[in-house]
Protein backbone atom coordinates (compact mmCIF):
# COMPACT_ATOMS: atom_id res chain seq x y z
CA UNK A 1 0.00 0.00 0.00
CA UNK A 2 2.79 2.55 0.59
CA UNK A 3 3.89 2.42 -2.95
CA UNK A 4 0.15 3.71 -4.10
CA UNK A 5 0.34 6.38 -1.59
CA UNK A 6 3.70 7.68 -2.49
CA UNK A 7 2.73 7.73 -5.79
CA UNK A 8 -0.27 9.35 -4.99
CA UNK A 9 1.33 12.17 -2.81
CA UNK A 10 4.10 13.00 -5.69
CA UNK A 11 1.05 13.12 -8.64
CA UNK A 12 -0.60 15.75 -6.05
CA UNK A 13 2.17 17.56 -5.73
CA UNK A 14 2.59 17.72 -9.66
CA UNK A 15 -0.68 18.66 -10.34
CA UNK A 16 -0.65 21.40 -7.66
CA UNK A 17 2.93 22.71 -9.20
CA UNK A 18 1.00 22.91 -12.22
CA UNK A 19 -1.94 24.70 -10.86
CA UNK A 20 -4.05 21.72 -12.05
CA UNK A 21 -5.94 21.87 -8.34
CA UNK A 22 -8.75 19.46 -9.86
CA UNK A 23 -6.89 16.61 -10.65
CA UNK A 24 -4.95 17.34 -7.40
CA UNK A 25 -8.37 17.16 -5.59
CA UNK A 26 -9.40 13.78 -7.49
CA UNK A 27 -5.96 12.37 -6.70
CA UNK A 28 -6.85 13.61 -2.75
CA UNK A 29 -10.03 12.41 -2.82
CA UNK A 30 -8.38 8.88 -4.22
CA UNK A 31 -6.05 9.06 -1.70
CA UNK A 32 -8.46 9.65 1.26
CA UNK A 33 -10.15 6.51 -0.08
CA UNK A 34 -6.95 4.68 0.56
CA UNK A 35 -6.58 5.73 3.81
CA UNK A 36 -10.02 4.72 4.55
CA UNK A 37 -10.81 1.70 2.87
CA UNK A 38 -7.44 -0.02 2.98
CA UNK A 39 -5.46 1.68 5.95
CA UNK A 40 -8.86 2.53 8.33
CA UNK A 41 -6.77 5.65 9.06
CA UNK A 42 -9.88 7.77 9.49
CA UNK A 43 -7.94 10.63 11.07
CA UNK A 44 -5.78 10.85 7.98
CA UNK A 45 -8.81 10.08 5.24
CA UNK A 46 -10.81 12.89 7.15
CA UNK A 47 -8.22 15.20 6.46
CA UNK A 48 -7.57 14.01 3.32
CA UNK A 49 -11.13 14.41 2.02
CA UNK A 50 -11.45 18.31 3.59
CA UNK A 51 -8.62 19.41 1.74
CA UNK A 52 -9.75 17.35 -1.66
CA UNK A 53 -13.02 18.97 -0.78
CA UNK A 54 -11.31 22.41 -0.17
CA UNK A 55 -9.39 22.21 -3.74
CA UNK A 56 -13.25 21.32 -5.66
CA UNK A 57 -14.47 24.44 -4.24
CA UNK A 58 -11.78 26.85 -5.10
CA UNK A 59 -11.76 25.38 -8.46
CA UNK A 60 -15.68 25.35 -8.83
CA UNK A 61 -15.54 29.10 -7.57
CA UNK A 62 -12.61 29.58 -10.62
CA UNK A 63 -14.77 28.38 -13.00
CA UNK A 64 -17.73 30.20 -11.90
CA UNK A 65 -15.86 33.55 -11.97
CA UNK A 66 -14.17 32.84 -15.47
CA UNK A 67 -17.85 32.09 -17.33
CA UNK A 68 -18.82 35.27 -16.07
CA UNK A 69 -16.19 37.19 -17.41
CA UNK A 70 -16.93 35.59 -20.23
CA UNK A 71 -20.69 36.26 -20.73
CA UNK A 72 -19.69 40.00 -19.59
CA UNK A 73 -17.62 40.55 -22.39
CA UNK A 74 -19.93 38.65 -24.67
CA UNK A 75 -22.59 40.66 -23.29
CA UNK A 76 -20.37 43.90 -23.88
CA UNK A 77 -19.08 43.16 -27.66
CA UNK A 78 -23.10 42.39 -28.05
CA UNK A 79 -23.81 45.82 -26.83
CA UNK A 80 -21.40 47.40 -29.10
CA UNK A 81 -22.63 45.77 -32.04
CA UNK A 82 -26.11 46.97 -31.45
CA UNK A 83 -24.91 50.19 -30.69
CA UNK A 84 -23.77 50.53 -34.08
C-alpha cells in the first residue's frame, strides 16, 4: 500500500505545481479513499477528504468567476454591435 500512496502524494504535488488543483483534488479524494478503505486511518482520510473537498471548491468558484467574465464581455461586444 505505501507504494500507491507515495505515488499518490508525488502526482498531487505535480498537479498542484502545475496549478491543475482538480486533478490534485481527485488524486486527494483517491487518496483519502486509501486511507479509509485499505489503511482505516480515518484521522488521515478525514483530512484528506477536507482538503480534496477544499481544492473542488476553489476550483468550482474559478470556473464560476471565469464564465462570467466571459458572458460579460460577450454581453459587452453584443452591446457594441447593437450600438452601431
Amino acid at each position: 500500500m505505501m507504494l500507491s500512496c507515495t505515488h499518490g502524494c508525488l502526482a498531487i504535488t505535480h498537479y498542484c505545481s502545475k496549478g491543475n488543483f482538480r486533478r490534485a483534488a481527485t488524486q486527494k479524494q483517491n487518496l483519502a479513499e486509501l486511507y479509509e478503505v485499505e489503511l482505516a486511518d480515518e484521522a488521515r482520510a478525514a483530512a484528506a477528504y477536507e482538503e480534496a473537498a477544499g481544492w473542488f471548491e476553489s476550483v468550482s468558484a474559478a470556473l464560476r468567476i471565469h464564465h462570467l467574465r466571459v458572458h460579460l464581455t460577450l454581453t459587452s461586444s453584443e452591446k457594441r454591435t447593437m450600438q452601431r
